[in-house]
N, C-alpha and C. Protein backbone atom coordinates (compact mmCIF):
# COMPACT_ATOMS: atom_id res chain seq x y z
N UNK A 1 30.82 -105.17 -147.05
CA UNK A 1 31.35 -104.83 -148.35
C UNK A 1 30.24 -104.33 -149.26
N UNK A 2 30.63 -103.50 -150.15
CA UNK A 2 29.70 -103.09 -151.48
C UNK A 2 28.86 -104.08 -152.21
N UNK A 3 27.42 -103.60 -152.13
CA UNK A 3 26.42 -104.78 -152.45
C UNK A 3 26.37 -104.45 -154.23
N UNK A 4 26.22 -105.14 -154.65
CA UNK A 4 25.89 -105.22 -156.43
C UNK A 4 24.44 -105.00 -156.25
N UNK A 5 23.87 -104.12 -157.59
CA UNK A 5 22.51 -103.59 -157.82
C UNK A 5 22.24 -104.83 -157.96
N UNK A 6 20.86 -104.75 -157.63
CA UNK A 6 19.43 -105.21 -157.72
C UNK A 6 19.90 -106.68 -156.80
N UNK A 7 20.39 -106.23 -155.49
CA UNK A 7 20.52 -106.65 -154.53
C UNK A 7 21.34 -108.18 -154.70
N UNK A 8 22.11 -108.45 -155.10
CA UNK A 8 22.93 -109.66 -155.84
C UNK A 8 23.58 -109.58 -154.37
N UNK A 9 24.33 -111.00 -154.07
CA UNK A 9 25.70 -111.03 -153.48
C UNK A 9 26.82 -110.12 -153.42
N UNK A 10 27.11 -109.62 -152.30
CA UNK A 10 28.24 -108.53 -152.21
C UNK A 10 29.78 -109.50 -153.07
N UNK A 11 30.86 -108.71 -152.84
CA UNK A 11 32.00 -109.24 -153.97
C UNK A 11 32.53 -110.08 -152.54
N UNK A 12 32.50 -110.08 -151.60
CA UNK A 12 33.57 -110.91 -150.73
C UNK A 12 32.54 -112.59 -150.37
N UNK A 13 31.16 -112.58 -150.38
CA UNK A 13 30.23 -113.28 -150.23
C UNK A 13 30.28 -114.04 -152.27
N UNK A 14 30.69 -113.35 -152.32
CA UNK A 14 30.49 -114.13 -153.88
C UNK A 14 31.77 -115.22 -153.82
N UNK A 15 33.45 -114.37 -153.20
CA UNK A 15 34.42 -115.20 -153.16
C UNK A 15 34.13 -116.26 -151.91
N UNK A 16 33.38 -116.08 -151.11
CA UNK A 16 33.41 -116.90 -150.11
C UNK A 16 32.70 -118.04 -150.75
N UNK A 17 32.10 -118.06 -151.62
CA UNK A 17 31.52 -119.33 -152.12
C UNK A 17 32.36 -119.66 -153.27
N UNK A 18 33.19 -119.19 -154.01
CA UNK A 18 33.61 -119.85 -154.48
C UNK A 18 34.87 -120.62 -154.56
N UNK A 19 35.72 -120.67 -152.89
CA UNK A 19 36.92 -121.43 -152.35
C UNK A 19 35.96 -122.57 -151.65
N UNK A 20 36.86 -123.47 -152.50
CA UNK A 20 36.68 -125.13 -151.58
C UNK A 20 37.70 -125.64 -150.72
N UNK A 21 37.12 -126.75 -150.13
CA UNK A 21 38.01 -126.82 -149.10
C UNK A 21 38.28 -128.69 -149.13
N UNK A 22 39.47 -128.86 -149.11
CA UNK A 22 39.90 -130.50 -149.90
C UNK A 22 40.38 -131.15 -148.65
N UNK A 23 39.24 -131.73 -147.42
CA UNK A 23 40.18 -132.50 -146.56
C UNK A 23 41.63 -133.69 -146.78
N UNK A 24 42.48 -133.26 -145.59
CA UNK A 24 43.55 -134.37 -145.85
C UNK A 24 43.89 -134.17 -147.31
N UNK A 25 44.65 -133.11 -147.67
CA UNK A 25 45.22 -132.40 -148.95
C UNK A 25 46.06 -131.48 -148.77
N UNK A 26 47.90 -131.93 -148.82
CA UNK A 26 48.12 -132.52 -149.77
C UNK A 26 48.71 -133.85 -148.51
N UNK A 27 48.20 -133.93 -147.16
CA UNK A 27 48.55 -135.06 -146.54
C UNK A 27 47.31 -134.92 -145.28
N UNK A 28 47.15 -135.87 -144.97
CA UNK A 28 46.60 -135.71 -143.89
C UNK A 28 46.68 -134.89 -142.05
N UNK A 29 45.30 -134.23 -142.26
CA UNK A 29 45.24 -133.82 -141.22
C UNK A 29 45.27 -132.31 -141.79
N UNK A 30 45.61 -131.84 -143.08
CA UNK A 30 45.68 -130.45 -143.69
C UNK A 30 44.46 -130.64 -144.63
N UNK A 31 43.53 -129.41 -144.45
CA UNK A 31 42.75 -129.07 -145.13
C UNK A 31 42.84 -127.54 -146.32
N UNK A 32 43.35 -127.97 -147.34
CA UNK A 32 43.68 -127.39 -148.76
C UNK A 32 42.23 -126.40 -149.12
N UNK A 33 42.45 -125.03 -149.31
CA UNK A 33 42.08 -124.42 -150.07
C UNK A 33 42.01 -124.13 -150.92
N UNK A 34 41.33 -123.94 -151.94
CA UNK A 34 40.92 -124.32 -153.21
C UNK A 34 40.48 -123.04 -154.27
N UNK A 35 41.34 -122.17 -154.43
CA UNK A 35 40.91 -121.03 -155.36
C UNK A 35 40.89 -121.35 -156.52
N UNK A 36 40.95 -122.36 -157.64
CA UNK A 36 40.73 -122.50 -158.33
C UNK A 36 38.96 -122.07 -159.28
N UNK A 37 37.93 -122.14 -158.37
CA UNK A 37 36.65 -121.78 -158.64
C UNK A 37 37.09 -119.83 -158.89
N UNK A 38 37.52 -119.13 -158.05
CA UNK A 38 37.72 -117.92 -157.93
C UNK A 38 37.79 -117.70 -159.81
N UNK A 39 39.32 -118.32 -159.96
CA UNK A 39 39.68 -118.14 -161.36
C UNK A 39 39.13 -118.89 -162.71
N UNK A 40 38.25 -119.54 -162.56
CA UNK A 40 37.50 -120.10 -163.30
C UNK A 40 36.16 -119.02 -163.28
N UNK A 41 35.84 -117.81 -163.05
CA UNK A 41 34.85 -116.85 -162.58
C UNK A 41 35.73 -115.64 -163.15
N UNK A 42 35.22 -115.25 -164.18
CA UNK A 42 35.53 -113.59 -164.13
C UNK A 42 35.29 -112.76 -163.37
N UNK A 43 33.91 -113.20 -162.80
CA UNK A 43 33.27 -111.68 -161.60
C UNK A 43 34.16 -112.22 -160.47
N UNK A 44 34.14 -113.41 -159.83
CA UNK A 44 35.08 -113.75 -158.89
C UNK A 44 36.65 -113.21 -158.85
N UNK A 45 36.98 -113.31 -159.91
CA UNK A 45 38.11 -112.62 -160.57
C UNK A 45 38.48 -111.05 -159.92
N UNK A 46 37.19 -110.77 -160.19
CA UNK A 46 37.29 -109.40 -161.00
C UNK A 46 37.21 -108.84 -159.71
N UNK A 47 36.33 -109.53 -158.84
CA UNK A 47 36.13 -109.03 -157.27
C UNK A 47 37.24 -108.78 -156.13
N UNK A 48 38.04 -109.90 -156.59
CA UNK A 48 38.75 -110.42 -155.71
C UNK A 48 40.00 -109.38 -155.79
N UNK A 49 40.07 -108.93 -157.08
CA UNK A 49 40.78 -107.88 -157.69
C UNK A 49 40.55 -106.23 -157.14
N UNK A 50 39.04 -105.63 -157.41
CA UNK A 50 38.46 -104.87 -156.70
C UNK A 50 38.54 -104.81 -155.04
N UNK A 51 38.76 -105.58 -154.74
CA UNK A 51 38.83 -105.40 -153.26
C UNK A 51 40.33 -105.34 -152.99
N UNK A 52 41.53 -106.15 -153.27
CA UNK A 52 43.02 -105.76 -153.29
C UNK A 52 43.16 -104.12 -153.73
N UNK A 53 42.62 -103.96 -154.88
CA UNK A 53 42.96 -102.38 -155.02
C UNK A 53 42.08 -101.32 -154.13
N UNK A 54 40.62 -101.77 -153.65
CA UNK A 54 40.09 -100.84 -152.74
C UNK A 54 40.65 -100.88 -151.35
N UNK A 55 41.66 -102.01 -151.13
CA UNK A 55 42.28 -101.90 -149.60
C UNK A 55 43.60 -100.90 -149.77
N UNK A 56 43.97 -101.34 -150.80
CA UNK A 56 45.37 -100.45 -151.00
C UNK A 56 45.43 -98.65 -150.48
N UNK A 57 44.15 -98.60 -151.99
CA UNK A 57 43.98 -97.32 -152.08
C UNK A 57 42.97 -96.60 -150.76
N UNK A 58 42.40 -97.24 -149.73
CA UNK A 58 42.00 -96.70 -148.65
C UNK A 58 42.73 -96.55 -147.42
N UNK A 59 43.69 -97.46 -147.82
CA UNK A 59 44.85 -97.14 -146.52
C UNK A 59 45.72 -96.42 -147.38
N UNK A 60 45.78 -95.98 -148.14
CA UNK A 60 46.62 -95.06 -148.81
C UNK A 60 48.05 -95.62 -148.43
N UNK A 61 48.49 -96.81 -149.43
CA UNK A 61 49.11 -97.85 -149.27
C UNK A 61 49.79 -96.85 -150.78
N UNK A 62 51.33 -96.23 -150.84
CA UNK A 62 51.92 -95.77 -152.02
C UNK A 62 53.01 -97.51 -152.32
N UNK A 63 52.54 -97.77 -153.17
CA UNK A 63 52.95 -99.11 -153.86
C UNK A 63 53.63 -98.71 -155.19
N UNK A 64 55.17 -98.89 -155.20
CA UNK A 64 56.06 -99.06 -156.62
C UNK A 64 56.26 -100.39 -156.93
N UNK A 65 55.68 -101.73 -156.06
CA UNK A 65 55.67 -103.02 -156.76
C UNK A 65 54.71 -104.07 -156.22
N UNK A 66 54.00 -104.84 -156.47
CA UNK A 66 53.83 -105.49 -155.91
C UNK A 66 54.48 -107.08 -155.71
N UNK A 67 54.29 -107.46 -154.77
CA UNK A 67 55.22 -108.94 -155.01
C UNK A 67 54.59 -109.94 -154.47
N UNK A 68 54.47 -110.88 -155.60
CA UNK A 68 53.41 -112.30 -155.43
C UNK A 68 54.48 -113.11 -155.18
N UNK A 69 53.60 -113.91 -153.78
CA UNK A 69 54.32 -114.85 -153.72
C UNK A 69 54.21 -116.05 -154.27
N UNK A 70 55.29 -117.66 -154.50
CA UNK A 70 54.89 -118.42 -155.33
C UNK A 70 53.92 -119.48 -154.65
N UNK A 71 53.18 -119.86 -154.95
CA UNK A 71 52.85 -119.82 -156.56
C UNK A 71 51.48 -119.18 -156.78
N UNK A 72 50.94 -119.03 -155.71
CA UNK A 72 49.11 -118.74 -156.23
C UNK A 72 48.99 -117.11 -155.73
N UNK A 73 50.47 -116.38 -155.60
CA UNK A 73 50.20 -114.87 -155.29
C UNK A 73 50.65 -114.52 -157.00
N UNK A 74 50.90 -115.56 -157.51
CA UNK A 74 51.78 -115.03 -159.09
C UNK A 74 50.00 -114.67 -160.05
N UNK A 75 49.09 -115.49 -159.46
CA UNK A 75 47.83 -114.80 -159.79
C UNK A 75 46.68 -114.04 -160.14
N UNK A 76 47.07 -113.70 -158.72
CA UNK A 76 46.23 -112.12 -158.43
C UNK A 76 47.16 -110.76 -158.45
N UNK A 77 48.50 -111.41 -158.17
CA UNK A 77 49.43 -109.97 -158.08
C UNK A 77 49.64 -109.14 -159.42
N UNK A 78 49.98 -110.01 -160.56
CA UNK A 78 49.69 -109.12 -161.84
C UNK A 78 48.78 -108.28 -162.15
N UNK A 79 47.55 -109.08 -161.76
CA UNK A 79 46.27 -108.20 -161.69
C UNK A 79 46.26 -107.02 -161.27
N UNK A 80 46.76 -107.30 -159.90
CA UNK A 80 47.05 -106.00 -159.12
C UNK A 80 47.97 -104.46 -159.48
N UNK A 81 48.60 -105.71 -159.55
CA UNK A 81 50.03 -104.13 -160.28
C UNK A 81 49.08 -103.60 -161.63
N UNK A 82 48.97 -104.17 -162.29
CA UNK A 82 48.25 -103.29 -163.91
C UNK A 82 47.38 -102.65 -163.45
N UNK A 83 46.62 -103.10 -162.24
CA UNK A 83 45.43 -101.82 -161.97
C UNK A 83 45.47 -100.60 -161.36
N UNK A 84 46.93 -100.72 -161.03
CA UNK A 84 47.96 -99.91 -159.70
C UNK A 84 48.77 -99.19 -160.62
N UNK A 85 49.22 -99.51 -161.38
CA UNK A 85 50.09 -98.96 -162.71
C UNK A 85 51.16 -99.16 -162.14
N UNK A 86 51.67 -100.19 -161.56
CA UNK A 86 53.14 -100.58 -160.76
C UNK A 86 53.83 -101.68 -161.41
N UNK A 87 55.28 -102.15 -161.10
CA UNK A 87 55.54 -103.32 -161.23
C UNK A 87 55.01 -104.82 -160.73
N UNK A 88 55.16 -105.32 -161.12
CA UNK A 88 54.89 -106.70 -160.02
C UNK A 88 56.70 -107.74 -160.19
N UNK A 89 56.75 -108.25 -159.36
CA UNK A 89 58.00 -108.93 -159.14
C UNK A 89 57.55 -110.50 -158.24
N UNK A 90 58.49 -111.27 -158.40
CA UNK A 90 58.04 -112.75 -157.75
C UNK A 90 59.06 -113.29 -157.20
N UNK A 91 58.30 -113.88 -155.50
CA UNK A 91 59.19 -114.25 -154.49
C UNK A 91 58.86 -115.81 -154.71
N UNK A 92 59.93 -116.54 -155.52
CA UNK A 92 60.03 -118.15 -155.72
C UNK A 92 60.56 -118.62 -154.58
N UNK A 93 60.29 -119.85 -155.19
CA UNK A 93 60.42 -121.20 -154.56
C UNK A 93 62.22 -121.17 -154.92
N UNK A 94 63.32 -121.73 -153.79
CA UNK A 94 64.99 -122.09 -154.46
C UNK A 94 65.13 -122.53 -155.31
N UNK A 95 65.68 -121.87 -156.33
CA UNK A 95 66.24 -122.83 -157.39
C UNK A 95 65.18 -122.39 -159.00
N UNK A 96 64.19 -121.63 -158.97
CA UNK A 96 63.29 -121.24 -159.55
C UNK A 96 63.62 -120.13 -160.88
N UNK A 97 64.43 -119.07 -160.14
CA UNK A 97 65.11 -117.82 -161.02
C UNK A 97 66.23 -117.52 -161.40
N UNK A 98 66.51 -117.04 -162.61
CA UNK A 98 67.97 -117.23 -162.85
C UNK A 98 68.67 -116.11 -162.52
N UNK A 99 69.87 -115.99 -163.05
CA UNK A 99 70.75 -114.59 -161.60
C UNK A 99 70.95 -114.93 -160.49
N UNK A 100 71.38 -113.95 -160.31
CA UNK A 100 71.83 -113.64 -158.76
C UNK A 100 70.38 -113.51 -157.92
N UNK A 101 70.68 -114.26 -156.81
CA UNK A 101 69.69 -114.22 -155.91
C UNK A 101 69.64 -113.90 -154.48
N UNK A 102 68.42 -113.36 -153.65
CA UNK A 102 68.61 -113.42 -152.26
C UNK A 102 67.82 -114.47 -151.66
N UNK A 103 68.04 -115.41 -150.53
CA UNK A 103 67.50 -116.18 -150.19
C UNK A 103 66.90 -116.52 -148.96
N UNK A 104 65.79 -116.90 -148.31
CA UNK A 104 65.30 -117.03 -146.77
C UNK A 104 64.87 -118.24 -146.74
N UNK A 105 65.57 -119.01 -145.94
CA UNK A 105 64.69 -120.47 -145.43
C UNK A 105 63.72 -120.16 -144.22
N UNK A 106 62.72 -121.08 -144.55
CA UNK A 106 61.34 -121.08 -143.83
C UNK A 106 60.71 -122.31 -143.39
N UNK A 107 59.83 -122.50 -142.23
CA UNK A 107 59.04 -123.56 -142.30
C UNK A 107 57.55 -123.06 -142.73
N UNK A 108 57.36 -124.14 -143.31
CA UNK A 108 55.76 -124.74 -144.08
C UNK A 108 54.57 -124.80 -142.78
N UNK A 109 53.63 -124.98 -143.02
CA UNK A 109 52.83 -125.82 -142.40
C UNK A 109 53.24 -127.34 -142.53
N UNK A 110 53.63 -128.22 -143.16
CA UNK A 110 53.75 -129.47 -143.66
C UNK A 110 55.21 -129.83 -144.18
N UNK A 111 56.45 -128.78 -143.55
CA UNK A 111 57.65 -128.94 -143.79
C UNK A 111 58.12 -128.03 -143.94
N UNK A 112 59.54 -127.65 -144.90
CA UNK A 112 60.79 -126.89 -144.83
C UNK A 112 60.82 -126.43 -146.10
N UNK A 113 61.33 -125.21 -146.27
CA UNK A 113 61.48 -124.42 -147.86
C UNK A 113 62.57 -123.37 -147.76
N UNK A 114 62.39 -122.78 -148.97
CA UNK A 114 63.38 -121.38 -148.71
C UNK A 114 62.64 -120.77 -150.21
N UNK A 115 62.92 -119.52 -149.57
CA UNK A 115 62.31 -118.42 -151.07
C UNK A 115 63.14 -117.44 -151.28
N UNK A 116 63.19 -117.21 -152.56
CA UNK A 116 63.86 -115.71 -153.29
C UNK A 116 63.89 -115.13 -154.05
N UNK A 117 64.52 -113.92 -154.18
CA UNK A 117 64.31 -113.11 -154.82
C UNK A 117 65.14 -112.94 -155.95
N UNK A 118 65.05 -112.12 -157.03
CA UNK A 118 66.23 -111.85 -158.02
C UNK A 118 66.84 -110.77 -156.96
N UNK A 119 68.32 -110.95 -156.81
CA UNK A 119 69.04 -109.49 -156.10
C UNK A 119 68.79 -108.37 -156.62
N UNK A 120 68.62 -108.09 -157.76
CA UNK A 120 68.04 -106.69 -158.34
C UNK A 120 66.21 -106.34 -158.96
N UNK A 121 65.46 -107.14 -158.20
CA UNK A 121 64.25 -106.83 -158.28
C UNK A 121 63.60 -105.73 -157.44
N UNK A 122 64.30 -105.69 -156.07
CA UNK A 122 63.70 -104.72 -155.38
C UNK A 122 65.01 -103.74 -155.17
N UNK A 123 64.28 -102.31 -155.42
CA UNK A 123 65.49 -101.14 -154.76
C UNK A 123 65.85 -100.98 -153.44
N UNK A 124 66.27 -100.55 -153.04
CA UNK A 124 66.40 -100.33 -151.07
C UNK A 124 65.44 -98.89 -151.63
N UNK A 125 64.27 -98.92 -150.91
CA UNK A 125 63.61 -97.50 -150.21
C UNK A 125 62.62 -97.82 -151.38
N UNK A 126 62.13 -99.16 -152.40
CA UNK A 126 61.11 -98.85 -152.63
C UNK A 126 59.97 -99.45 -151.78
N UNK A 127 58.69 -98.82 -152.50
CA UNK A 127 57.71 -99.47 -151.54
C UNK A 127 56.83 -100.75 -152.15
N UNK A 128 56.77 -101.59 -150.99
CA UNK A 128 55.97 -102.89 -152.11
C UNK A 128 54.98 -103.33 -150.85
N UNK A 129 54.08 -103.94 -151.66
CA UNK A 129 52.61 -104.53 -151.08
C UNK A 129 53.02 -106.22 -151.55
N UNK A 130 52.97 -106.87 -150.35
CA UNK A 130 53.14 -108.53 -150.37
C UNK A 130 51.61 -109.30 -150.75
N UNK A 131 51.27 -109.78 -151.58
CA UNK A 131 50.37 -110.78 -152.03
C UNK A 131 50.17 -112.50 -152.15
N UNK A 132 49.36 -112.84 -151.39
CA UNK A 132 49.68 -114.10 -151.79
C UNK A 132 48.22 -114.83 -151.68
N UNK A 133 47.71 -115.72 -151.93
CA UNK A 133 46.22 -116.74 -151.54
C UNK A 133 45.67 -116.86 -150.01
N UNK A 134 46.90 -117.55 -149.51
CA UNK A 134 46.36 -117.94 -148.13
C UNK A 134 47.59 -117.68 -147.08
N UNK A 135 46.88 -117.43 -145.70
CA UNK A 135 47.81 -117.48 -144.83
C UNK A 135 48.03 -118.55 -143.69
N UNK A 136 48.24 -119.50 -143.66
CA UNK A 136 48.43 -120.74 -142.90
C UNK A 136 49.23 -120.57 -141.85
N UNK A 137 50.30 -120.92 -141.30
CA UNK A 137 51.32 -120.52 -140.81
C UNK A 137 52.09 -119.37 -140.96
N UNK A 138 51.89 -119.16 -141.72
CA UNK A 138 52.89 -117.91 -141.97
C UNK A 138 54.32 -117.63 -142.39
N UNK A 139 54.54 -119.11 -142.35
CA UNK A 139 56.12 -119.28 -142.98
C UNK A 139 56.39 -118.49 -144.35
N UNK A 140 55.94 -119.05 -144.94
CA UNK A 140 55.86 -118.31 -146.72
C UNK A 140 56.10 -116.45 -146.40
N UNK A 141 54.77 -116.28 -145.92
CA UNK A 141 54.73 -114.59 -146.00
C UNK A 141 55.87 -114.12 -144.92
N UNK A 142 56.43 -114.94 -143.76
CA UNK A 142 57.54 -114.36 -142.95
C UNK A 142 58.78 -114.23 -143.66
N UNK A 143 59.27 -115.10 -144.66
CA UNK A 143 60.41 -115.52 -145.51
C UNK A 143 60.29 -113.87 -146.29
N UNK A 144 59.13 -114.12 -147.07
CA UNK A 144 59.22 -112.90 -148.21
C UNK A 144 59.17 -111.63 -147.59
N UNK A 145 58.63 -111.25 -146.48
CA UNK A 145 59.03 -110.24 -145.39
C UNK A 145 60.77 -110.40 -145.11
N UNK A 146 60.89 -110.66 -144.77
CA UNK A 146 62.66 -111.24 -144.60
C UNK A 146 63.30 -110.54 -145.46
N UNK A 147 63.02 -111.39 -146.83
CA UNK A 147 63.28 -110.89 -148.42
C UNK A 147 63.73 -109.21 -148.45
N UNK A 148 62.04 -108.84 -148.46
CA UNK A 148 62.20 -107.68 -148.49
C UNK A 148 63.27 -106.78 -147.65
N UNK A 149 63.61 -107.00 -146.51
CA UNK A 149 64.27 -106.41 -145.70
C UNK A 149 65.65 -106.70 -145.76
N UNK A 150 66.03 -107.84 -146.59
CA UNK A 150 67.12 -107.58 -146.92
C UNK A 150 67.31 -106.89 -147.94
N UNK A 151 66.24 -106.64 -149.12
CA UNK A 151 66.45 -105.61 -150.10
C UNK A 151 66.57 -104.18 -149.82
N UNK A 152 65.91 -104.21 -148.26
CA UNK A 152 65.48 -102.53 -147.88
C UNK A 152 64.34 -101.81 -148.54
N UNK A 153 63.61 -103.09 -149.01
CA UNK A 153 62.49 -102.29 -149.25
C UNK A 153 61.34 -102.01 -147.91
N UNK A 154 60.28 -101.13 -148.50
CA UNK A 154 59.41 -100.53 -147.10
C UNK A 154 58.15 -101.44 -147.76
N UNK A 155 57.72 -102.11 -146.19
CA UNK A 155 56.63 -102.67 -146.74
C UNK A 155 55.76 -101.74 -146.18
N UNK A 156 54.53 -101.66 -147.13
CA UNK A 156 53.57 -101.09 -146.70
C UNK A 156 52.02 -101.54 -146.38
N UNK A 157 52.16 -103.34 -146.85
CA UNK A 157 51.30 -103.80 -145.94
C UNK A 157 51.12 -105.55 -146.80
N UNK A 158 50.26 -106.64 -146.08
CA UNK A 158 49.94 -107.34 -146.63
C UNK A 158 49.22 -108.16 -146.89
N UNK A 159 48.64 -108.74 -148.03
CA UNK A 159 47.49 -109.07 -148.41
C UNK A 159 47.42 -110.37 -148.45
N UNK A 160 46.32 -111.11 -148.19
CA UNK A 160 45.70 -112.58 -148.63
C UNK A 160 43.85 -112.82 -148.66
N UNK A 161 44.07 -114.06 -149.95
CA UNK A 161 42.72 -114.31 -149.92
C UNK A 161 41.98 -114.90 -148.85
N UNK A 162 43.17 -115.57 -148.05
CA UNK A 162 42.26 -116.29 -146.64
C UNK A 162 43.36 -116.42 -145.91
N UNK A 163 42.69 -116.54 -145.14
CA UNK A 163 43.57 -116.73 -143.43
C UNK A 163 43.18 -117.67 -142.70
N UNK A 164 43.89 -118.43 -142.16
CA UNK A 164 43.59 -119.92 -141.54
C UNK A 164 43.71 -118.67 -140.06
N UNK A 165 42.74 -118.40 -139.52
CA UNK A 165 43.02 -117.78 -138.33
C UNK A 165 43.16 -118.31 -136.80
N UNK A 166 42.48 -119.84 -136.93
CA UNK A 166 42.66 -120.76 -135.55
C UNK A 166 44.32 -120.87 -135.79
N UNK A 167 44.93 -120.28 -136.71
CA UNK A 167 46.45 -121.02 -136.71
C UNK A 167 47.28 -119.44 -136.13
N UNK A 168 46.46 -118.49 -135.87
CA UNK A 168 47.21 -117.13 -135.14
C UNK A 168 48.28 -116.77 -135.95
N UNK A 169 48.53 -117.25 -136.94
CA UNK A 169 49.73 -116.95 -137.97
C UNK A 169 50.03 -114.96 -137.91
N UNK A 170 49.31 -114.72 -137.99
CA UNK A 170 49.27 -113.36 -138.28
C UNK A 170 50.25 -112.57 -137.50
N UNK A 171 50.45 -112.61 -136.14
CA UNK A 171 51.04 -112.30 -135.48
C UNK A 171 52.49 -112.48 -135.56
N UNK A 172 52.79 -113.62 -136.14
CA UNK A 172 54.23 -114.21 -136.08
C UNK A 172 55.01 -113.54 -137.48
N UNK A 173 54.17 -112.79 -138.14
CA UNK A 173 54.67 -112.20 -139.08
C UNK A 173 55.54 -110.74 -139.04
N UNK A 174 57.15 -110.92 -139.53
CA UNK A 174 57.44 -109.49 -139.06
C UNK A 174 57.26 -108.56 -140.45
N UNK A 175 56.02 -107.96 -140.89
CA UNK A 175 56.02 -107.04 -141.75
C UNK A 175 55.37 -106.37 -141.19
N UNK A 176 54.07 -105.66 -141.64
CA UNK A 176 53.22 -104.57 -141.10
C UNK A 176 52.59 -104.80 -139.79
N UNK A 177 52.01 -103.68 -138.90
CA UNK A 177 51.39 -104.32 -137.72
C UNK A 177 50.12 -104.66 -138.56
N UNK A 178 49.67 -106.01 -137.68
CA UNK A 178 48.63 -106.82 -138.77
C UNK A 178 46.94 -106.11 -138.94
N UNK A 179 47.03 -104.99 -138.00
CA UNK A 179 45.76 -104.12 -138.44
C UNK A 179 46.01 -103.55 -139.73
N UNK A 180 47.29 -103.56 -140.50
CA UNK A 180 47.73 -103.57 -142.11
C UNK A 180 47.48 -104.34 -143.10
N UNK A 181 46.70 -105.29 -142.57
CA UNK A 181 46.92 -106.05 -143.45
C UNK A 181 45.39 -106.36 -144.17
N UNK A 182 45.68 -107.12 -145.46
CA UNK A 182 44.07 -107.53 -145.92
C UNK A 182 43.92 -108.54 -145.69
N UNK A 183 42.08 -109.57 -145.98
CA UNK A 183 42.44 -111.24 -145.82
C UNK A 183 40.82 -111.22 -146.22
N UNK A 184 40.43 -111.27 -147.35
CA UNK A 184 39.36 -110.81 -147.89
C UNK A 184 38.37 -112.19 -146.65
């Protein structure tokens, strides 16, 4: 990645130090990632930001929304869209949004959920970029893939701050082929 003058820490080496890692959190035997340092950091911030929009715009990723998932893609995805000049929209937790809704049940790493959408957030045929913190299992980001496809929107690829990769999640995901995807 792009080194900062006068030879400083590159922007992905800056975020790599600033995620902790919380054994046996929020039960045992799961080890919790910890972006909270990220956002307590403007440059961390600001990096973490810079690199979502330099992946976009090098895969020439045409984005009319982006969509954070809940709760720690509701984060960085605003960020994203204002720098993108796009919408941003949010794939909750059941029971979260009011209206009419679409819905996907999922498994957790650590149990059972379901996520959705407002029914009129996404068009059929627009294009959206999926955002979220981490990728663990993959339940979360498979659901909001789901989502999308029942809206008919086109994904055009998707993003996270980390990837639990001994967990192969990536694969089990049906959105982009995962050479699409980011995971700073």
């Amino acid at each position: 990645m792009e080194e900062r003058k006068n030879g400083t820490e590159s922007k992905l080496q800056l975020l790599q130090r600033r995620i902790r890692a919380f054994p046996d959190f929020p039960k045992r035997g799961i080890v919790f990632r910890d972006i909270c340092p990220i956002l307590k950091d403007p440059n961390a911030l600001t990096a973490v930001t810079d690199l979502f929009e330099q992946h976009v715009t090098t895969n020439h990723w045409e984005a009319d929304l982006i969509v954070g998932l809940d709760a720690r893609g509701f984060l960085f995805g605003p960020l994203l869209a204002q720098r993108l000049g796009v919408g941003f929209v949010m794939v909750r937790k059941k029971g979260k949004l009011p209206g009419a809704t679409v819905s996907v049940a999922y498994d957790l790493e650590y149990g059972k959920a379901e996520a959705e959408i407002q029914e009129d957030a996404v068009a059929p045929g627009q294009k959206v970029v999926l955002l979220d913190d981490l990728l663990a299992t993959g339940g979360t980001l498979f659901a909001a893939c789901e989502l999308m496809k029942k809206q008919g929107a086109e994904i055009q690829g998707c993003m996270v701050v980390i990837e639990l990769t001994e967990l192969k999640a990536i694969v089990q995901v049906p959105g982009p082929d995962p050479a699409q995807w980011t995971r700073l």
